[in-house]
N, C-alpha and C. Protein backbone atom coordinates (compact mmCIF):
# COMPACT_ATOMS: atom_id res chain seq x y z
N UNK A 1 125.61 97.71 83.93
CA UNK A 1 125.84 96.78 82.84
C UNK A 1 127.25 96.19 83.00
N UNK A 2 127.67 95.23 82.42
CA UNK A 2 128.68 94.05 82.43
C UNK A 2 130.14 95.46 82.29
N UNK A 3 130.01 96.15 80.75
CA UNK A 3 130.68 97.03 80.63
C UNK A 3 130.93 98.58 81.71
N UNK A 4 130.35 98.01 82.92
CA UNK A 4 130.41 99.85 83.97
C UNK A 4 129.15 100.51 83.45
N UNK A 5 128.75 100.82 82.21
CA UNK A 5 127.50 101.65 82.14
C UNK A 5 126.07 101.49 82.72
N UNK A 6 125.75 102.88 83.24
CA UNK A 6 124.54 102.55 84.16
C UNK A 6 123.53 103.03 83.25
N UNK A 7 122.16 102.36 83.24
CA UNK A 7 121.06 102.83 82.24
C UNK A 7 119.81 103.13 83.49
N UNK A 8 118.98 103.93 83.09
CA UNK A 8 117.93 103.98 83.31
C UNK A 8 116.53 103.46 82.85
N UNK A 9 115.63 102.70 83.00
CA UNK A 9 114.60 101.94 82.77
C UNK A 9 113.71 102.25 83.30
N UNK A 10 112.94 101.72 82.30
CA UNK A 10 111.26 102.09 82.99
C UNK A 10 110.42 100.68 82.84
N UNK A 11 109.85 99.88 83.75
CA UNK A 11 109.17 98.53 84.13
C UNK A 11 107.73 98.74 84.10
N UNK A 12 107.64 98.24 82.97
CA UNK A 12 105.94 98.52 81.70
C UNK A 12 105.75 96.97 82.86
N UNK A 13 105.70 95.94 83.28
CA UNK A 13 105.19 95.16 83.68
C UNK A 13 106.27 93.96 83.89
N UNK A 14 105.36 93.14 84.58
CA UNK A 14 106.44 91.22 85.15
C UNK A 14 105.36 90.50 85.07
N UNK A 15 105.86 89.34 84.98
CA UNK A 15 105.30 87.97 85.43
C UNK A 15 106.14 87.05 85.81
N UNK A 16 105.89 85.74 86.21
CA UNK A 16 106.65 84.69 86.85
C UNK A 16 106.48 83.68 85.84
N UNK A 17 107.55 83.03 85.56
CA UNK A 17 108.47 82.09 84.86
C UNK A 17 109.30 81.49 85.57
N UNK A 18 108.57 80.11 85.71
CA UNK A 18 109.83 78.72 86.38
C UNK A 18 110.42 79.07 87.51
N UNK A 19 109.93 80.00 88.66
CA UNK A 19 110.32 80.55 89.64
C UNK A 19 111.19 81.47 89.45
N UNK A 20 110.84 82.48 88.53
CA UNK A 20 111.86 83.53 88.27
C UNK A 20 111.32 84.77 87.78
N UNK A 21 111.14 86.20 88.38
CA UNK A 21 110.46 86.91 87.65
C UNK A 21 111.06 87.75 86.30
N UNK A 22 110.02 87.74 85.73
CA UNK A 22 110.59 88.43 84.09
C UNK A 22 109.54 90.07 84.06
N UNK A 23 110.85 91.08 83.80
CA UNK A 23 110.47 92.14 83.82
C UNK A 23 110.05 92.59 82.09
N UNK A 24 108.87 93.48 81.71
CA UNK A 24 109.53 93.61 80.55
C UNK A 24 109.54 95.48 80.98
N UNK A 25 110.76 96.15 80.25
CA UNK A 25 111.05 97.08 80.21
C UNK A 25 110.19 98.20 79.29
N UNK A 26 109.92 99.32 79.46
CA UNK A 26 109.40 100.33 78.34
C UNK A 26 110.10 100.48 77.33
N UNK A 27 109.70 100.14 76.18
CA UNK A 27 109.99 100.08 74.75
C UNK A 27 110.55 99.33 74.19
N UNK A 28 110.84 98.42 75.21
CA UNK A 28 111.51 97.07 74.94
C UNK A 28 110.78 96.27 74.53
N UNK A 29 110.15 96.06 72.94
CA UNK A 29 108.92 95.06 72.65
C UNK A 29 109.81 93.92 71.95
N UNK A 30 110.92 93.83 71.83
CA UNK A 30 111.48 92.13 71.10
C UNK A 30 112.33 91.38 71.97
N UNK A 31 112.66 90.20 71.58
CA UNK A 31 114.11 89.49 72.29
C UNK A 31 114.91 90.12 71.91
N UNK A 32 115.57 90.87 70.76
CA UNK A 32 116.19 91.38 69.92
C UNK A 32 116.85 93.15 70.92
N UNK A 33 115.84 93.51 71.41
CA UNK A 33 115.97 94.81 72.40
C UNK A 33 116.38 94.25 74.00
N UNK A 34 115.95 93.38 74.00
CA UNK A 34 116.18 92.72 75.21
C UNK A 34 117.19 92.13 75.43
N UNK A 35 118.23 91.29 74.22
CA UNK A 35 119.63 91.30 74.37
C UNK A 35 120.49 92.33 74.89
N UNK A 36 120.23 93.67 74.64
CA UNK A 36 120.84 94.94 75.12
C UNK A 36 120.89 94.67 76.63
N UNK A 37 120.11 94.17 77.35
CA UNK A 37 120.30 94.28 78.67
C UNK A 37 120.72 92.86 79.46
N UNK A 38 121.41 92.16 78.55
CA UNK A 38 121.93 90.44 79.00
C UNK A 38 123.30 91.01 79.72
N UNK A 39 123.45 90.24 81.06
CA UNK A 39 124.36 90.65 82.07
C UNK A 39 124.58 91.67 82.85
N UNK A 40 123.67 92.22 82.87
CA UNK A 40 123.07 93.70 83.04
C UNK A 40 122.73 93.52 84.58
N UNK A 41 122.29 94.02 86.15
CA UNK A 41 122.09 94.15 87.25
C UNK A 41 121.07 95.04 87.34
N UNK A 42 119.44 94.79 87.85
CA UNK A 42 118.61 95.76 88.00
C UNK A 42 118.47 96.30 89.58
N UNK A 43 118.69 97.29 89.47
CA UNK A 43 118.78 97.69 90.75
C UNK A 43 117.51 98.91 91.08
N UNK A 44 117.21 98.76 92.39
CA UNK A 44 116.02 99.61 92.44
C UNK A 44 116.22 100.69 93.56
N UNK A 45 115.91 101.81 93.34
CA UNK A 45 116.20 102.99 94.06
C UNK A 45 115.67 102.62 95.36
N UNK A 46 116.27 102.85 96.60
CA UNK A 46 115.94 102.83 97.97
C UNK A 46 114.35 103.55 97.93
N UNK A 47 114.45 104.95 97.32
CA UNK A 47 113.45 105.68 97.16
C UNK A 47 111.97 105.02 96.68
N UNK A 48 112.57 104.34 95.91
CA UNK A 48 110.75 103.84 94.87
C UNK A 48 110.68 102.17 95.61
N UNK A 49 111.22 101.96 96.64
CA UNK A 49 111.38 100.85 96.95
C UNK A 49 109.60 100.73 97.87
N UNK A 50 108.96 99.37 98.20
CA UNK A 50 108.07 99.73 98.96
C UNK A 50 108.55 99.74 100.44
N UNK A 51 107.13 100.27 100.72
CA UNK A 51 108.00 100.40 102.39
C UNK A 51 107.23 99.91 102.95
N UNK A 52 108.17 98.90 104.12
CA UNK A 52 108.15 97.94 105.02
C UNK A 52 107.49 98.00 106.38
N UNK A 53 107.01 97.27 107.16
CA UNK A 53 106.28 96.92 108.35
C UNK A 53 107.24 96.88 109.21
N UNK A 54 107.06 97.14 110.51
CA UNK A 54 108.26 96.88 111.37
C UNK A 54 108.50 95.29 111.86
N UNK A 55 109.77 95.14 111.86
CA UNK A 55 110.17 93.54 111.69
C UNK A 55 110.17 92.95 110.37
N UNK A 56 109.93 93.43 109.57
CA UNK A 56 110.22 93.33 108.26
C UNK A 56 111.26 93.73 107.51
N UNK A 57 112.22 92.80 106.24
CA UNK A 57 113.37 93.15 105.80
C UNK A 57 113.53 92.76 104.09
N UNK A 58 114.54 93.44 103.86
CA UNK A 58 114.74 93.27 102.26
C UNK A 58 115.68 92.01 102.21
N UNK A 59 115.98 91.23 101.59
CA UNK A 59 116.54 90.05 101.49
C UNK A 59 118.72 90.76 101.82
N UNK A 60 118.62 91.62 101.38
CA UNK A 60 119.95 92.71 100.97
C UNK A 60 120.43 93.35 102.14
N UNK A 61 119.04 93.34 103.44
CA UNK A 61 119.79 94.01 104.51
C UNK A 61 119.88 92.91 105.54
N UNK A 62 119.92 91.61 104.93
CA UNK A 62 119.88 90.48 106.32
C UNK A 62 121.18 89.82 105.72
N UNK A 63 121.53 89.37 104.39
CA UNK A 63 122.51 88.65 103.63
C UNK A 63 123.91 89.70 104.15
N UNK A 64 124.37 88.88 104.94
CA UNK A 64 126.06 89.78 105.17
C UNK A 64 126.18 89.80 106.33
N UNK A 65 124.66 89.66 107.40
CA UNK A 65 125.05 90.32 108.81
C UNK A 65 125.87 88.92 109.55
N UNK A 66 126.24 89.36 110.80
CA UNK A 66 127.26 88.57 111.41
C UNK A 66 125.64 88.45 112.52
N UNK A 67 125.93 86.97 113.06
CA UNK A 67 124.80 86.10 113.85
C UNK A 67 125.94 86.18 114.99
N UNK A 68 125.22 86.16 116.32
CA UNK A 68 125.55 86.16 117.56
C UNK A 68 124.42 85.24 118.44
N UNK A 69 125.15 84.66 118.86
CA UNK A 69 124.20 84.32 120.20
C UNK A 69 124.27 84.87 120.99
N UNK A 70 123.51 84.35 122.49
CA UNK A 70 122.94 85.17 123.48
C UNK A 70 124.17 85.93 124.46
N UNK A 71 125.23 84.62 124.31
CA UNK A 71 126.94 85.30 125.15
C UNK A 71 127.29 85.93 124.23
N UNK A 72 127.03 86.38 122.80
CA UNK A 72 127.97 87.44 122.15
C UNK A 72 128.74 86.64 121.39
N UNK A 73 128.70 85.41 121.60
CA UNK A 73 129.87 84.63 120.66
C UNK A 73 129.26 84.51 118.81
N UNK A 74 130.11 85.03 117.96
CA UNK A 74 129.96 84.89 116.37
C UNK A 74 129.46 83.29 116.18
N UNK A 75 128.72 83.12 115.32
CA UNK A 75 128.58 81.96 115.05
C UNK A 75 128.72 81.87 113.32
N UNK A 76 128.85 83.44 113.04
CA UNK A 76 129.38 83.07 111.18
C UNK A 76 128.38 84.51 110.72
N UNK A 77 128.22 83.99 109.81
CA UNK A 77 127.66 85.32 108.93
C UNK A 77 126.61 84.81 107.55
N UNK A 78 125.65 85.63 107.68
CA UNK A 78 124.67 84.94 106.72
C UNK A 78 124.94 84.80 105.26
N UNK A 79 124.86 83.82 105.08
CA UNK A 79 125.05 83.70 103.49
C UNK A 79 124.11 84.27 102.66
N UNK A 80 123.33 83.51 102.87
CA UNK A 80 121.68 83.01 102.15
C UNK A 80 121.08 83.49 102.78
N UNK A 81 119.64 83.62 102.13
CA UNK A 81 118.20 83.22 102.93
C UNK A 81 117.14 82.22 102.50
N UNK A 82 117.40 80.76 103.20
CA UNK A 82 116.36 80.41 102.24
C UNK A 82 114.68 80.00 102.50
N UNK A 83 114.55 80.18 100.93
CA UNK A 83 113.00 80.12 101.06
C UNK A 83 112.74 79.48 101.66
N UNK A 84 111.13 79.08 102.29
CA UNK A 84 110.86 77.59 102.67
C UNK A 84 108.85 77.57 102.43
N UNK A 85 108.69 78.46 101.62
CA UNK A 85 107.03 78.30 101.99
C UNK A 85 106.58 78.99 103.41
N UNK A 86 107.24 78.31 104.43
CA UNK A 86 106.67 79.32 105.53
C UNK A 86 108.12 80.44 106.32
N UNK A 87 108.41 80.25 107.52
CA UNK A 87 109.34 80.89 108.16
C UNK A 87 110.66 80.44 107.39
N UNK A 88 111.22 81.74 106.63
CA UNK A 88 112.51 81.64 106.16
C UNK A 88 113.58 81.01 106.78
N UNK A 89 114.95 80.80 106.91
CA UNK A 89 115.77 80.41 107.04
C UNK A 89 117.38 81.20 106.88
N UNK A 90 117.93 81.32 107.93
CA UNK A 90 119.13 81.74 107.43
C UNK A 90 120.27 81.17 107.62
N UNK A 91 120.96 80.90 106.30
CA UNK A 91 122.09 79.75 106.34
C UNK A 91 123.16 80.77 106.34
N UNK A 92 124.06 80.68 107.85
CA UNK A 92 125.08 81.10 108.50
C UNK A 92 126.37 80.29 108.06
N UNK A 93 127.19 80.95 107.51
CA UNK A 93 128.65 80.58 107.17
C UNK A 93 129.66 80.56 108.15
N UNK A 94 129.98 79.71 108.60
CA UNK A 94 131.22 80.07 110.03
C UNK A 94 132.87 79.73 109.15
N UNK A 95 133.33 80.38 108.63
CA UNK A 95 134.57 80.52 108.36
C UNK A 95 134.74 79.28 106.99
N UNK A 96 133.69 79.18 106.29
CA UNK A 96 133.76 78.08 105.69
C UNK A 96 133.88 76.89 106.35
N UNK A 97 134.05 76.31 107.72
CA UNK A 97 134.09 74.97 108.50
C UNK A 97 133.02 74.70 108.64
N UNK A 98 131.68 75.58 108.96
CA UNK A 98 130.42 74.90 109.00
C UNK A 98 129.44 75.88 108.61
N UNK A 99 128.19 75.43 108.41
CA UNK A 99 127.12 75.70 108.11
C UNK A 99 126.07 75.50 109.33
N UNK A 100 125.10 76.49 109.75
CA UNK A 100 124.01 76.65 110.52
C UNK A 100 122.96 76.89 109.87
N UNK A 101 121.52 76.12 110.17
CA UNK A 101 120.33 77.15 109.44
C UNK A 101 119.92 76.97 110.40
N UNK A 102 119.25 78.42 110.75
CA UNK A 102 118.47 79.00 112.26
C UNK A 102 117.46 79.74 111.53
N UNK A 103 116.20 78.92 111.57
CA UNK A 103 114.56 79.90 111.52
C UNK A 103 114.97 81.79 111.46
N UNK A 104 114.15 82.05 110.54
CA UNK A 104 114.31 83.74 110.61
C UNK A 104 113.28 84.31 111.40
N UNK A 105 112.82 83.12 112.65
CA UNK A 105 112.00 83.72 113.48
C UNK A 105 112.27 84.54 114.73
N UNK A 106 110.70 85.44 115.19
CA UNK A 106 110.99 86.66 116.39
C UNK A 106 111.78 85.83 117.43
N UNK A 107 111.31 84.35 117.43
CA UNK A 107 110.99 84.17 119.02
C UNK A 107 113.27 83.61 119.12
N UNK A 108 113.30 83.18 117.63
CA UNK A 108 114.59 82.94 117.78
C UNK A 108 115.70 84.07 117.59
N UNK A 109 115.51 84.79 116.64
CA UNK A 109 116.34 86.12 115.90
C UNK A 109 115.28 87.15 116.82
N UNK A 110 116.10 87.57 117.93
CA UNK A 110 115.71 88.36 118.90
C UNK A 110 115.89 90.08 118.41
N UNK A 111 116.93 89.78 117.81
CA UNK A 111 117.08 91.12 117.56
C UNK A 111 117.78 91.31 116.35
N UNK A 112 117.53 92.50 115.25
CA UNK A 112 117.99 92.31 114.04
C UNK A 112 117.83 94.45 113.89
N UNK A 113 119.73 94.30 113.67
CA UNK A 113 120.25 95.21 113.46
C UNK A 113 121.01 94.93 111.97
N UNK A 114 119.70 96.52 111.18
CA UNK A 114 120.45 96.41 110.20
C UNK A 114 121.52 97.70 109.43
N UNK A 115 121.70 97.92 110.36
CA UNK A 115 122.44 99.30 109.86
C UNK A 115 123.95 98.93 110.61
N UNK A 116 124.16 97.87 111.77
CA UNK A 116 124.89 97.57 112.39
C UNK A 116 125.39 96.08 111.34
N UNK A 117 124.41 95.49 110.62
CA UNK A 117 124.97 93.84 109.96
C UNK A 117 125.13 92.97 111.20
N UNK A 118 123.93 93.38 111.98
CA UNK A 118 124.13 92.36 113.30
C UNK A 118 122.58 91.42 113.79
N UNK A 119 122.73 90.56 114.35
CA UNK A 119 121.23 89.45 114.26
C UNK A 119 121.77 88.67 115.72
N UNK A 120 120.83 88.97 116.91
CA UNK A 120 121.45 88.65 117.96
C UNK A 120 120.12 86.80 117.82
N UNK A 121 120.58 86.10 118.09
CA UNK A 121 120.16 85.07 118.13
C UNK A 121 119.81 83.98 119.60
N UNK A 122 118.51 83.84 120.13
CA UNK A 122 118.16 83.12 121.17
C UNK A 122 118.28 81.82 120.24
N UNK A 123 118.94 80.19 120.64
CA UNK A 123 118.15 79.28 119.99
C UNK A 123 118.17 78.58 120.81
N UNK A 124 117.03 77.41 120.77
CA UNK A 124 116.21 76.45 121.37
C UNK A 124 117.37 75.49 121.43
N UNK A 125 117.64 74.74 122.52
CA UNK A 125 118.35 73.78 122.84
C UNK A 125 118.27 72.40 121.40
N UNK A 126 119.86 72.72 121.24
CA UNK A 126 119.62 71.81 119.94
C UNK A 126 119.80 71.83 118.95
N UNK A 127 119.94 73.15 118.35
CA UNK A 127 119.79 73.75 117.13
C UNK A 127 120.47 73.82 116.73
N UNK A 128 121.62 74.80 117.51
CA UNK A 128 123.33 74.80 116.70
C UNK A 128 123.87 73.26 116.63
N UNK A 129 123.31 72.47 117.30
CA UNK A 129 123.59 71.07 117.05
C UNK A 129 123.65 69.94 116.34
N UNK A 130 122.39 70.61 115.09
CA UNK A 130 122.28 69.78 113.78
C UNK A 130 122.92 69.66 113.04
């Protein structure tokens, strides 16, 4: 919470709203109970988290890593990820001077280390060029 205090919750159900999901909490039946948790951060145990396919990632373990190409040279660090309907996108920050978006695909993101914050990157002639 905004104030340091951490609560525990229990998630009676969601739905989607305007591209945004809305949780409602156990015992939380008003707007009135639901102010209690305005500015608040829901965070979900690694543990109860679902578990993933290989090549598959949480939005949390790709946001931060440092992008490399194929010589090893930095090309920035991921900001974002953005949506797109199909193959995601990751918009790479290079020192604040520029911006990259490179497909979050196999054939390009060769390799994706996430315990390292590292994403070794093949790209197609062209790309860092846009």
């Amino acid at each position: 919470m905004p104030d340091g205090d951490r609560l525990t919750v229990g998630i009676a159900g969601h739905w989607f709203h305007k591209g945004r999901v809305i949780f409602k909490f156990t015992g939380c039946d008003t707007m009135t109970d639901a102010e209690r948790y305005v500015g608040g951060r829901l965070v979900v145990d690694g543990f109860d988290a679902d578990r993933l396919k290989q090549d598959e990632y949480y939005e949390h373990q790709i946001v931060g890593s440092e992008v490399l190409d194929s010589n090893g040279n930095s090309l920035g660090v991921v900001k974002r990820l953005m949506r797109t309907g199909g193959t995601d996108v990751l918009v790479v920050d290079r020192d604040g001077s520029r911006e990259y978006l490179i497909p979050f695909a196999s054939d390009i993101c060769t390799e994706v280390d996430v315990g390292a914050k590292r994403i070794l990157i093949h790209p197609p002639e062209g790309l860092l060029d846009l």
